[in-house]
N, C-alpha and C. Protein backbone atom coordinates (compact mmCIF):
# COMPACT_ATOMS: atom_id res chain seq x y z
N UNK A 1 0.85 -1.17 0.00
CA UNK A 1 0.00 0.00 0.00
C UNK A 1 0.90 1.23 0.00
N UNK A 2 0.75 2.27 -1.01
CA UNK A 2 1.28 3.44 -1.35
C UNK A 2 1.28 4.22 0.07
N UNK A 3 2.17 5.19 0.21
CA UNK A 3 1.40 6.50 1.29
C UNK A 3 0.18 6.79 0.93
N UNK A 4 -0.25 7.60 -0.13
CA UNK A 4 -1.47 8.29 -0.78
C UNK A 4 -2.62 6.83 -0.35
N UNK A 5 -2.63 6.10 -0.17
CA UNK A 5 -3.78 5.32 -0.44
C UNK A 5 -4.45 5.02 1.04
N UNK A 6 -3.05 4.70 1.80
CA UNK A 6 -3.32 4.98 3.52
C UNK A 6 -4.00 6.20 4.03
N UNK A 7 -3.78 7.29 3.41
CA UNK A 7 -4.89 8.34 4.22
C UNK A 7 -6.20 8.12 3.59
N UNK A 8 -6.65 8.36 4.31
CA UNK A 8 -8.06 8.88 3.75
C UNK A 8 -8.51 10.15 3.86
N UNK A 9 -9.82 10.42 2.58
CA UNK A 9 -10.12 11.81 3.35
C UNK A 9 -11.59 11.69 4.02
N UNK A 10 -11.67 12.29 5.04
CA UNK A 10 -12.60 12.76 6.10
C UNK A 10 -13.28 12.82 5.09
N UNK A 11 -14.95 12.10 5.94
CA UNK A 11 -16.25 12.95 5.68
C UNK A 11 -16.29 14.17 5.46
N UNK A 12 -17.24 15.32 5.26
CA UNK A 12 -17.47 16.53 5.83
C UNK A 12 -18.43 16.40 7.18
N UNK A 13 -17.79 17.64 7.59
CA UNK A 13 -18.88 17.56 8.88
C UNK A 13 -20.13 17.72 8.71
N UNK A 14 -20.66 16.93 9.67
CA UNK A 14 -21.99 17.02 9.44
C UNK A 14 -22.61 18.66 10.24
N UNK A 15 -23.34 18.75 9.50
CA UNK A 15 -23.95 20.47 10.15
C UNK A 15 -25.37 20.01 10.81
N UNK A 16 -25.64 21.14 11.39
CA UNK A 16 -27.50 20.59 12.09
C UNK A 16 -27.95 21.00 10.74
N UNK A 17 -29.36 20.35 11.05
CA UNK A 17 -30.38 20.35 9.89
C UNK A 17 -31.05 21.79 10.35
N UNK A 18 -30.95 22.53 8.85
CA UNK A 18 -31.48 23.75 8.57
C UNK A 18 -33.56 23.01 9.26
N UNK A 19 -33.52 24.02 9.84
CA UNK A 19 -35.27 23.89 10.36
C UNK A 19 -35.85 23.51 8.96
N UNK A 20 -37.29 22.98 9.45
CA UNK A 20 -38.92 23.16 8.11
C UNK A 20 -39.14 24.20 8.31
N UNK A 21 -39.43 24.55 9.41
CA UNK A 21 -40.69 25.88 9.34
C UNK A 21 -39.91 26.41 10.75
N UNK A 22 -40.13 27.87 10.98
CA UNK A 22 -39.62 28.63 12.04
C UNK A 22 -40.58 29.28 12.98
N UNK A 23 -40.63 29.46 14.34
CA UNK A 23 -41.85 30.39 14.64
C UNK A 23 -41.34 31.57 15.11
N UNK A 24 -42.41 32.50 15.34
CA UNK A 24 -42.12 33.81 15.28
C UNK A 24 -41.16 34.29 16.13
N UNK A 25 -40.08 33.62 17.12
CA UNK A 25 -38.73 34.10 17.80
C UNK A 25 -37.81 33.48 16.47
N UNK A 26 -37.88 32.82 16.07
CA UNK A 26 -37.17 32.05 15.63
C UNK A 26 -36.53 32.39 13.94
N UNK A 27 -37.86 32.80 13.23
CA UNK A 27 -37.97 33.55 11.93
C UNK A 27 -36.95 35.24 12.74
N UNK A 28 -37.26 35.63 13.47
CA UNK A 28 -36.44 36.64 13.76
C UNK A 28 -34.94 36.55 13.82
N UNK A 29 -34.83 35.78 14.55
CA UNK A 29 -33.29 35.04 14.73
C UNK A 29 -32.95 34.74 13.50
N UNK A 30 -33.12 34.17 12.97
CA UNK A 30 -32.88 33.46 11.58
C UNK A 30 -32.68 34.69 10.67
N UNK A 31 -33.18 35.77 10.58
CA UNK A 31 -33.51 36.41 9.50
C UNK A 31 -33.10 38.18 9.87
N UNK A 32 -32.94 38.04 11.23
CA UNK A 32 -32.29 39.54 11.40
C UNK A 32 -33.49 40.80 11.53
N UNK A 33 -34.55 40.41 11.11
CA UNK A 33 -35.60 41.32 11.18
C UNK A 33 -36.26 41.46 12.44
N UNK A 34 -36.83 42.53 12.73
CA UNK A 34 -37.61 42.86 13.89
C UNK A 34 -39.01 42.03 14.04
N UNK A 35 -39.49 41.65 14.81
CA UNK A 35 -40.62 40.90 15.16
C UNK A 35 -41.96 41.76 14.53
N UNK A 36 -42.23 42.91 14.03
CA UNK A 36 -42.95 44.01 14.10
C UNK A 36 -42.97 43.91 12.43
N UNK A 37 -41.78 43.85 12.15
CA UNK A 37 -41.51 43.66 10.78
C UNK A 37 -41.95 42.04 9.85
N UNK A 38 -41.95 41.68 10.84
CA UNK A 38 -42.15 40.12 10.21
C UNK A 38 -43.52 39.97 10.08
N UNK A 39 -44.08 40.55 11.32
CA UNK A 39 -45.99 40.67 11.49
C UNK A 39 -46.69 41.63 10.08
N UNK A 40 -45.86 43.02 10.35
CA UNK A 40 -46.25 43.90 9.08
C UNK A 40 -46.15 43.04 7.39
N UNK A 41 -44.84 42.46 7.64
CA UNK A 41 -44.69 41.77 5.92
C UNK A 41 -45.80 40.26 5.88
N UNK A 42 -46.13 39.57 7.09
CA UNK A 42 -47.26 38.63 7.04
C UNK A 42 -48.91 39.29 6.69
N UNK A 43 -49.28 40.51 7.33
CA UNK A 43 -50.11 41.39 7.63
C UNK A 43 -50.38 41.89 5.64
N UNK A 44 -49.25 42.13 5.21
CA UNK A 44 -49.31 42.81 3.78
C UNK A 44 -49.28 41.78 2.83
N UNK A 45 -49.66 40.69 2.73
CA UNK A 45 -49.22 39.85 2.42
C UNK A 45 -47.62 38.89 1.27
N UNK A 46 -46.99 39.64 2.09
CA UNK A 46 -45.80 39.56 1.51
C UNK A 46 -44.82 38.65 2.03
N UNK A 47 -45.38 38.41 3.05
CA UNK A 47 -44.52 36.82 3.73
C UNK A 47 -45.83 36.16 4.35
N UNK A 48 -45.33 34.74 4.07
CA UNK A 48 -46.91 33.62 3.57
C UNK A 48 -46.31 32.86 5.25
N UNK A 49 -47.22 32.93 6.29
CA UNK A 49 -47.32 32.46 7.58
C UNK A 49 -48.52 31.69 7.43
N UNK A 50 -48.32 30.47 8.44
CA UNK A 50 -49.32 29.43 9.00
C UNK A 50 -49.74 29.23 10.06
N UNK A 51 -50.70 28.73 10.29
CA UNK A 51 -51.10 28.67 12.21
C UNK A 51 -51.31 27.05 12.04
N UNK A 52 -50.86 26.65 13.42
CA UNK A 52 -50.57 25.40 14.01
C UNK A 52 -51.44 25.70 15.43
N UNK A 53 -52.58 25.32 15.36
CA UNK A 53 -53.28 25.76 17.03
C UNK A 53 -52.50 27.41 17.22
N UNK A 54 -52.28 27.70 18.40
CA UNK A 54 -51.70 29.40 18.51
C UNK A 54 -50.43 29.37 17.81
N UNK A 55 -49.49 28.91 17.24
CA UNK A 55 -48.80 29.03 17.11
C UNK A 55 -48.37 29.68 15.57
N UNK A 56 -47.67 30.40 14.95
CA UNK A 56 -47.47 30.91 13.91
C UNK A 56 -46.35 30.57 13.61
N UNK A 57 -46.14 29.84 12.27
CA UNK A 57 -45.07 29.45 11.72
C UNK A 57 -45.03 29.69 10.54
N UNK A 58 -43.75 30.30 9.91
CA UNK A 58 -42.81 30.43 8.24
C UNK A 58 -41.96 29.49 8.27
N UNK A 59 -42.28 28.77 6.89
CA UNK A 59 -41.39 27.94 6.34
C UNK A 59 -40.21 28.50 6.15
N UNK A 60 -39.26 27.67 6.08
CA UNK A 60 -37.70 28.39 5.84
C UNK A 60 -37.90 28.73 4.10
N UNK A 61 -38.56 28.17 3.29
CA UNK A 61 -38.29 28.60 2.00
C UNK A 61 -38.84 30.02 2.01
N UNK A 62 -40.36 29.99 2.72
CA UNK A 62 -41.02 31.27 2.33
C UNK A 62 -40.32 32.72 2.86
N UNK A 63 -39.58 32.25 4.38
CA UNK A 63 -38.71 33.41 4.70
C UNK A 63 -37.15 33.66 3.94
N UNK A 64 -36.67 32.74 3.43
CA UNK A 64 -36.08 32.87 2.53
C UNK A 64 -36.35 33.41 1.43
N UNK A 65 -37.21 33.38 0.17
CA UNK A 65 -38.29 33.98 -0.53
C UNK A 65 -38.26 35.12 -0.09
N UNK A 66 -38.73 35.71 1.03
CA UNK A 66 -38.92 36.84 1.03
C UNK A 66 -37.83 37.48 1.48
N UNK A 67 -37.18 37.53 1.86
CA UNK A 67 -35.91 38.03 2.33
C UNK A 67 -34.72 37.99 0.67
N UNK A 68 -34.94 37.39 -0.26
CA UNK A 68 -34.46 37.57 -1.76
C UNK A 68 -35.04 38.42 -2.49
N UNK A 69 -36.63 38.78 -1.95
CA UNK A 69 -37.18 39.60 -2.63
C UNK A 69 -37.28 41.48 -2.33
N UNK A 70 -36.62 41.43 -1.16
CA UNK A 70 -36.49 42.79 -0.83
C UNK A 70 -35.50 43.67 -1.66
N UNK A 71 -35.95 44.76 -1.93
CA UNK A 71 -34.83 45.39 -3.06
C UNK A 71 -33.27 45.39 -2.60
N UNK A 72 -32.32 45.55 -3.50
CA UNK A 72 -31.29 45.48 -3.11
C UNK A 72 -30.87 46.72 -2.94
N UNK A 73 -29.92 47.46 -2.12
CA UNK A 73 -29.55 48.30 -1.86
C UNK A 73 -28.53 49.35 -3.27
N UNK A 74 -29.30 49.92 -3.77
CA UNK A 74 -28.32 50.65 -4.37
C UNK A 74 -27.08 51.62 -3.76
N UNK A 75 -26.25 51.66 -4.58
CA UNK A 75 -24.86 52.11 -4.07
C UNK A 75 -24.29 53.17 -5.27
N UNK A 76 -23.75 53.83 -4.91
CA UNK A 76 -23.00 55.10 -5.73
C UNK A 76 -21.86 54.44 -5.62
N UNK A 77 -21.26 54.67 -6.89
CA UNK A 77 -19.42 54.23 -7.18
C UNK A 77 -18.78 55.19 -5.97
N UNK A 78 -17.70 55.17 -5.67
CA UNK A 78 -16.99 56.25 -5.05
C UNK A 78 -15.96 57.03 -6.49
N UNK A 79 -16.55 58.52 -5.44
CA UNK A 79 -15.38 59.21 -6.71
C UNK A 79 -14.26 59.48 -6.77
């Protein structure tokens, strides 16, 4: 057996599993937005929320989704 054939390479690490769905501490955390903000963009219908008995939950796609869809920040070159 060669050197090269004796190593191996490592797995990758395993990471935690990205959530399904987030609830409303959680979509905050995740997403950097204010709690007020998350209600207003559910409220306008611009981020798609679910109820589970009291509970209110966003899918990770849909807060994702919406968080791609916010304009991007324009910027001036420097002169």
């Amino acid at each position: 057996m060669t050197t090269e054939q004796s190593y191996q390479v490592a797995p990758a690490a395993k990471t935690a599993a990205e959530p399904y769905a987030y609830d409303i501490p959680g979509a905050v955390t995740a997403s950097g937005q204010s709690r007020s903000g998350l209600y207003a963009a559910i409220k306008s219908g611009a981020l798609t929320a679910r109820k589970r008995g009291h509970r209110t939950l966003i899918l990770t796609t849909d807060l994702v989704a919406w968080l791609e869809s916010l304009p991007r920040l324009e910027t001036r070159p420097a002169a």
